[in-house]
C-alpha atoms as a PDB file:
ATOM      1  CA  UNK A   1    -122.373  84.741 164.192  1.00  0.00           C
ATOM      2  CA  UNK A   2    -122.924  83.116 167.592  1.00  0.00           C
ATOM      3  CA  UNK A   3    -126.767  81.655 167.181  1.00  0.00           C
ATOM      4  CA  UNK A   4    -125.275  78.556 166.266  1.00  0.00           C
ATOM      5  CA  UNK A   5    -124.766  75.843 168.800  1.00  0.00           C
ATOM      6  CA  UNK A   6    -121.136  74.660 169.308  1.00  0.00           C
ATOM      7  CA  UNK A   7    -121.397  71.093 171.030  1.00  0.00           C
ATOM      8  CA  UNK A   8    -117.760  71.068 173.182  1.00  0.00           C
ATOM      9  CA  UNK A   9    -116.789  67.517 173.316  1.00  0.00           C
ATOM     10  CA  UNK A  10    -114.517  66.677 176.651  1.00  0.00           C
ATOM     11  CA  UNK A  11    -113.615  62.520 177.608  1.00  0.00           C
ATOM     12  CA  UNK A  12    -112.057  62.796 181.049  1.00  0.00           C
ATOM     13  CA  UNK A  13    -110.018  59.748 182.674  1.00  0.00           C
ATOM     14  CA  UNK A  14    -107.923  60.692 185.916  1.00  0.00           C
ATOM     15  CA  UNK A  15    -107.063  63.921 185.132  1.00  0.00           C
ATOM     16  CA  UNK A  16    -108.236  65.648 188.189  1.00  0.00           C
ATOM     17  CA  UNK A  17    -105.346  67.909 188.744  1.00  0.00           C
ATOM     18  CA  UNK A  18    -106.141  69.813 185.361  1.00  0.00           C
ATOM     19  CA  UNK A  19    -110.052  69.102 184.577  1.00  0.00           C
ATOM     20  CA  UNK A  20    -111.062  72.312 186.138  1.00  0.00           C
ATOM     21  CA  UNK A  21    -109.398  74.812 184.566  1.00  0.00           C
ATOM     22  CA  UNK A  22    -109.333  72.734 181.094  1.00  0.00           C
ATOM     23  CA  UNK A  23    -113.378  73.088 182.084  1.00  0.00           C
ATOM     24  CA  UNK A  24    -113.755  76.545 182.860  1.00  0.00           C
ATOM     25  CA  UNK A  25    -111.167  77.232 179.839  1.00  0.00           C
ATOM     26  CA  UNK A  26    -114.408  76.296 177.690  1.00  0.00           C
ATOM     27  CA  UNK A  27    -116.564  78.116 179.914  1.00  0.00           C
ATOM     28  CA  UNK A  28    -114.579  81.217 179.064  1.00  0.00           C
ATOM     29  CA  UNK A  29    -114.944  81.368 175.448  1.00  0.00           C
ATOM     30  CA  UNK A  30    -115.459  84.108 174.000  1.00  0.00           C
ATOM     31  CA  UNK A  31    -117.856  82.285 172.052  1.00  0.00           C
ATOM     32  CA  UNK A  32    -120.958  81.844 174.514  1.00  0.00           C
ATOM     33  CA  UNK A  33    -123.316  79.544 172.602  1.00  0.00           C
ATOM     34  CA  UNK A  34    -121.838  76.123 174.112  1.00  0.00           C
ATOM     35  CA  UNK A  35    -123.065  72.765 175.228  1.00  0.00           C
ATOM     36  CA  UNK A  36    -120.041  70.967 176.943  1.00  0.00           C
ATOM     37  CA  UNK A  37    -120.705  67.782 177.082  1.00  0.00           C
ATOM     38  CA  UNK A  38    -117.940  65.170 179.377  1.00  0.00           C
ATOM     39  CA  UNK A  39    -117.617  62.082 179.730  1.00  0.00           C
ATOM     40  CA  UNK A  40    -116.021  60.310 182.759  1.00  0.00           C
ATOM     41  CA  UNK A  41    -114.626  57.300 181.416  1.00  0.00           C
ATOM     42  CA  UNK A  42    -114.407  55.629 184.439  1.00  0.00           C
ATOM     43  CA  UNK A  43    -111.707  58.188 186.556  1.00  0.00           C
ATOM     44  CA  UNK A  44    -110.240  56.295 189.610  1.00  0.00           C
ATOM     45  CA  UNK A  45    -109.420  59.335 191.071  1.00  0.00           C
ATOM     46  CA  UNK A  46    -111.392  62.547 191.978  1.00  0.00           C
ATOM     47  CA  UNK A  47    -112.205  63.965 188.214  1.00  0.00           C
ATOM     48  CA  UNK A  48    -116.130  62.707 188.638  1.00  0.00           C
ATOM     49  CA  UNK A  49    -116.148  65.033 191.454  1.00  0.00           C
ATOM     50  CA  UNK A  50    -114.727  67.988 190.290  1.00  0.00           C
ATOM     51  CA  UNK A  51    -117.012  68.090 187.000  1.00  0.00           C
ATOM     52  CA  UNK A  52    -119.842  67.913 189.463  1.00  0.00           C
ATOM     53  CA  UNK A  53    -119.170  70.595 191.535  1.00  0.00           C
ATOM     54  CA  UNK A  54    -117.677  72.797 188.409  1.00  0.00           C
ATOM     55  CA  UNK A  55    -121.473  71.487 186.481  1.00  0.00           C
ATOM     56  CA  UNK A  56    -123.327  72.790 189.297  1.00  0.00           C
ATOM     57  CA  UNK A  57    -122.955  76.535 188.804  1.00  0.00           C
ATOM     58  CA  UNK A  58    -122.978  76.104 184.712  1.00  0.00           C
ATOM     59  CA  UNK A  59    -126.111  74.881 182.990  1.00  0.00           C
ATOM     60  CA  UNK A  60    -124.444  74.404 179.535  1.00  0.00           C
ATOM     61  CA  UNK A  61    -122.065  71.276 181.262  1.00  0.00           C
ATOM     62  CA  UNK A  62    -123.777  68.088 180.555  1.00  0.00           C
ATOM     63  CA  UNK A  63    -122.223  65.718 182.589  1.00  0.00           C
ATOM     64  CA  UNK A  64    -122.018  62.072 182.035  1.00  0.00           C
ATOM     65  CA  UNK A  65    -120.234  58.967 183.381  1.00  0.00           C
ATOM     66  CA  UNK A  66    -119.247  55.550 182.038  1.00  0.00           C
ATOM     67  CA  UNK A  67    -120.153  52.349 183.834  1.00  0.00           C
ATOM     68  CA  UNK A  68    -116.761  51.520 183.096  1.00  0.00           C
ATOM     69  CA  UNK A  69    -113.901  52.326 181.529  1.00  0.00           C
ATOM     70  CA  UNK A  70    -114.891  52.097 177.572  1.00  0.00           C
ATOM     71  CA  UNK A  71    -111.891  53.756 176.229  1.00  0.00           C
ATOM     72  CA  UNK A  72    -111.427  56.373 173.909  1.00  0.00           C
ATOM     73  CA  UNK A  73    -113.174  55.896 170.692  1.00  0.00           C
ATOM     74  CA  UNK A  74    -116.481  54.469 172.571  1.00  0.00           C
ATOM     75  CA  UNK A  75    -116.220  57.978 174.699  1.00  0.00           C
ATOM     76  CA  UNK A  76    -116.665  60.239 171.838  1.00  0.00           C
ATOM     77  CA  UNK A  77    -118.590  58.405 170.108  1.00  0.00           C
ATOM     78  CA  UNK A  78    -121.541  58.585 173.120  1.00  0.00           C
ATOM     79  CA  UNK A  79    -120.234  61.882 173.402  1.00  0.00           C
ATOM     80  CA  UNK A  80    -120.689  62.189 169.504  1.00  0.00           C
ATOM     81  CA  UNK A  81    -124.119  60.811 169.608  1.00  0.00           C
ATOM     82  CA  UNK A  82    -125.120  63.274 172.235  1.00  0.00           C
ATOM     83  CA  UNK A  83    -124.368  66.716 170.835  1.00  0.00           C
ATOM     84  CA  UNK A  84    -126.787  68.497 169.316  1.00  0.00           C
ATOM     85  CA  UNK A  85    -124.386  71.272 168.350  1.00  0.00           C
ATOM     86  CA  UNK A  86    -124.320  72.694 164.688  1.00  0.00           C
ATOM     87  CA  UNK A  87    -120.525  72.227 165.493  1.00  0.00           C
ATOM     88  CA  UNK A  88    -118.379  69.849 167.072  1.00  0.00           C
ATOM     89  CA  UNK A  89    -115.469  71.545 169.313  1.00  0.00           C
ATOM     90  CA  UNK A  90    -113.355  68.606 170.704  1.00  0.00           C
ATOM     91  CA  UNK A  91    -110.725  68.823 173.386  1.00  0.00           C
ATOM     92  CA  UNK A  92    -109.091  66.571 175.923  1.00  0.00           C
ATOM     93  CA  UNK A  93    -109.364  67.083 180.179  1.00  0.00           C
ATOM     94  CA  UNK A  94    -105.916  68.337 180.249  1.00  0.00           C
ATOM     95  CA  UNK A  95    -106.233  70.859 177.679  1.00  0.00           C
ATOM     96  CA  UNK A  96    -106.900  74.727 177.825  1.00  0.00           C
ATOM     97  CA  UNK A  97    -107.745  76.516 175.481  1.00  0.00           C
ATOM     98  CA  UNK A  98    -107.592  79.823 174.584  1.00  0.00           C
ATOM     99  CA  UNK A  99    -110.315  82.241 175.109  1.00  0.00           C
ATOM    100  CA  UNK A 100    -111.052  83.139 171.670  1.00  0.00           C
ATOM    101  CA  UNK A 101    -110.391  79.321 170.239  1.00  0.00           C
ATOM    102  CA  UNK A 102    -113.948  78.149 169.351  1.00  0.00           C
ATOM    103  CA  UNK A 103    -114.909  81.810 168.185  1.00  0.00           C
ATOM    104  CA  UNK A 104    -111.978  81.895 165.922  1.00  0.00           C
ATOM    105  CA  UNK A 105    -112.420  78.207 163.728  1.00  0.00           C
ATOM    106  CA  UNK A 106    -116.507  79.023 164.068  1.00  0.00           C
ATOM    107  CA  UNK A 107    -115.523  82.098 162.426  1.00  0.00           C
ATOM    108  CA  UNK A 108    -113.348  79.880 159.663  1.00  0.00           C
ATOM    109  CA  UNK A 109    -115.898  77.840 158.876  1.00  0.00           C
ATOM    110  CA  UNK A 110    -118.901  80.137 158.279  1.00  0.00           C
ATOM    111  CA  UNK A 111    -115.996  82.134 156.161  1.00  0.00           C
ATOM    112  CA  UNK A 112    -114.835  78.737 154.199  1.00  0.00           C
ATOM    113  CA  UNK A 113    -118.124  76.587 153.154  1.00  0.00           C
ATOM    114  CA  UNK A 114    -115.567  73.973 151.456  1.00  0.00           C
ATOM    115  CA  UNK A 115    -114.206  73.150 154.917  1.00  0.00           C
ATOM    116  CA  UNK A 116    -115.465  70.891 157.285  1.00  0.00           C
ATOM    117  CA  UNK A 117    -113.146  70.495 159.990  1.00  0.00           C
ATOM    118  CA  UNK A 118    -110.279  73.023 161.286  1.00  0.00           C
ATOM    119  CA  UNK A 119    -107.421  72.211 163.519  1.00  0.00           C
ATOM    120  CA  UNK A 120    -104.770  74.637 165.116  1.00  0.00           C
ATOM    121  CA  UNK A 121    -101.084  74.305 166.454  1.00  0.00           C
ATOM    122  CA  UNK A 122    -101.128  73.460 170.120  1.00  0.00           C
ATOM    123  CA  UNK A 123     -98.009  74.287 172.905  1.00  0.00           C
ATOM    124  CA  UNK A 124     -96.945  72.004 175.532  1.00  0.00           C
ATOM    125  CA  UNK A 125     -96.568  73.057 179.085  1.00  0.00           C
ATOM    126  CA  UNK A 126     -95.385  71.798 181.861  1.00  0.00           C
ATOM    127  CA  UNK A 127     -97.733  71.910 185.365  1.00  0.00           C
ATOM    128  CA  UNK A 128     -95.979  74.896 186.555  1.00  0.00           C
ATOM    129  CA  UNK A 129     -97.885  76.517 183.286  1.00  0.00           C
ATOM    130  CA  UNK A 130     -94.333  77.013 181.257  1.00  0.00           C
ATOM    131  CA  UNK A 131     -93.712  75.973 177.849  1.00  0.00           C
ATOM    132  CA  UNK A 132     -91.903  73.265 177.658  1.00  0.00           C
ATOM    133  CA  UNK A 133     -92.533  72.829 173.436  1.00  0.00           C
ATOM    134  CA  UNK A 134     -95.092  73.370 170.315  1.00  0.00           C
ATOM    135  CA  UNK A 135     -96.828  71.077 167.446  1.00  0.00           C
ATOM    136  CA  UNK A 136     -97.264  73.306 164.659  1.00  0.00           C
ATOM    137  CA  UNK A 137     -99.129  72.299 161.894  1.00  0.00           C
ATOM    138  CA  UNK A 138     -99.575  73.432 157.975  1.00  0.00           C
ATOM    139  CA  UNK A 139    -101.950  75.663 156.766  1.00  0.00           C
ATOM    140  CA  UNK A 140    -100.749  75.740 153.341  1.00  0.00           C
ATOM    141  CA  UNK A 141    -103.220  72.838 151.655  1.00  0.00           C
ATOM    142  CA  UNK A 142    -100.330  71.991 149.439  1.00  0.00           C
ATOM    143  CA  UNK A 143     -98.554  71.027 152.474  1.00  0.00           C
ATOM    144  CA  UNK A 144    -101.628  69.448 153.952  1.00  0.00           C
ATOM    145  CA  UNK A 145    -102.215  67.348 151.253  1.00  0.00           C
ATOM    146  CA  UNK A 146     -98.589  66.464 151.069  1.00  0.00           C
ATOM    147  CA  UNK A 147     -98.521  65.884 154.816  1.00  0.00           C
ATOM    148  CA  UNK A 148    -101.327  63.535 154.513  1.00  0.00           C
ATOM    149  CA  UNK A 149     -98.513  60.749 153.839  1.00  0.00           C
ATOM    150  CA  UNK A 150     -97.335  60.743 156.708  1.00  0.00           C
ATOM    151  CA  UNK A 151     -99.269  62.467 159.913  1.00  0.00           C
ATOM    152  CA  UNK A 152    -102.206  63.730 160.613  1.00  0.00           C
ATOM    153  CA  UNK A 153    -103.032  67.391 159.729  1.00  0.00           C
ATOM    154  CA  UNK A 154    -104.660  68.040 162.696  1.00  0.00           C
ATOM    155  CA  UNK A 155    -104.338  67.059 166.539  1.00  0.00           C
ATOM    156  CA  UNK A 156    -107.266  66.146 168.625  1.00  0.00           C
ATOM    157  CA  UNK A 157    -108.214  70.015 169.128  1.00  0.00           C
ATOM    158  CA  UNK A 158    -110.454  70.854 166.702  1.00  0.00           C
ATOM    159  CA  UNK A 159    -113.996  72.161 165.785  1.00  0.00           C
ATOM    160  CA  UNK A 160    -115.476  70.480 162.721  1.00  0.00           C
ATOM    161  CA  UNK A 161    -119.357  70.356 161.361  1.00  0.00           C
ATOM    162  CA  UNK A 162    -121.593  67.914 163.166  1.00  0.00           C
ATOM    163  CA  UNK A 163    -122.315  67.078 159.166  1.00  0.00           C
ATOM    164  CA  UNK A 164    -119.384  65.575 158.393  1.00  0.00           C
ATOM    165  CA  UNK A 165    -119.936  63.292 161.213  1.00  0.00           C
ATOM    166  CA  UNK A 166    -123.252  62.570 160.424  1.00  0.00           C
ATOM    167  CA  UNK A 167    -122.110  61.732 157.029  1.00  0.00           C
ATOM    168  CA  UNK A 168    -119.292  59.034 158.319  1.00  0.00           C
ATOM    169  CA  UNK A 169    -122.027  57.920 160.803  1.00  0.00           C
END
């Protein structure tokens, strides 16, 4: 199940007291077959430096830095437009995720050809590591398509197929 290419989408911006361990969260996977692609959108603090150094031991981190800062949407878009991943697995540089995340909604899609994108509930933690609360979101599509109304089904963690970007261009 793992000869296809997950592209892991990461847009960084001052977050240089969680990058590396958001990084090597991905690097973890129990899903090996990974391109990480980040973007530095233009960090003012020491993010650019830490990606190097974490890059430098990790030949699957393609590493890439805005002139300036372009925001979000223009960050995954390049970052978009750079994957060559059968799958796009997206994720912020504060997140971590857990070691069998990418496996798992891989996993779901192979399993559910009607899908294109999955999601998952996320926890909040303080940076002492401790919970400090949860999104959880539906996976009853009743609910989904109910929910649809009124928030988004998914949060920014998800893997989807690179088609259904390609599709929306």
């Amino acid at each position: 199940m793992q000869n296809k290419l997950v592209s892991v989408i990461i847009p960084v911006y001052d977050v240089e007291d969680y990058v590396q361990e958001a990084i090597e969260s991905i690097q973890n996977q129990t899903y090996k077959n990974l391109e990480i692609i980040i973007i530095d959108d233009g960090s003012t603090d020491n993010t650019s430096k830490i990606v190097e150094e974490v890059a430098k031991d990790d030949n699957r981190i393609i590493f890439y830095k805005n002139e300036k800062n372009l925001k979000i949407v223009k960050t995954l878009n390049r970052a978009l437009s750079l994957a060559n991943g059968e799958y796009i697995a997206r994720m912020d540089g504060d997140d971590i995720s857990a070691l069998d995340r990418i496996e798992k909604k891989v996993n779901f899609l192979e399993e559910n050809k009607e899908f294109d994108l999955v999601g998952c509930s996320m926890k909040a933690i303080d940076t002492n590591g401790k919970e400090i609360g949860q999104t959880i979101h539906f996976s009853d599509q009743n609910l989904l398509l109910e929910s649809l109304k009124y928030v988004t089904p998914v949060s920014h963690i998800w893997v989807a197929r690179k088609s259904l970007y390609d599709k929306l261009n």
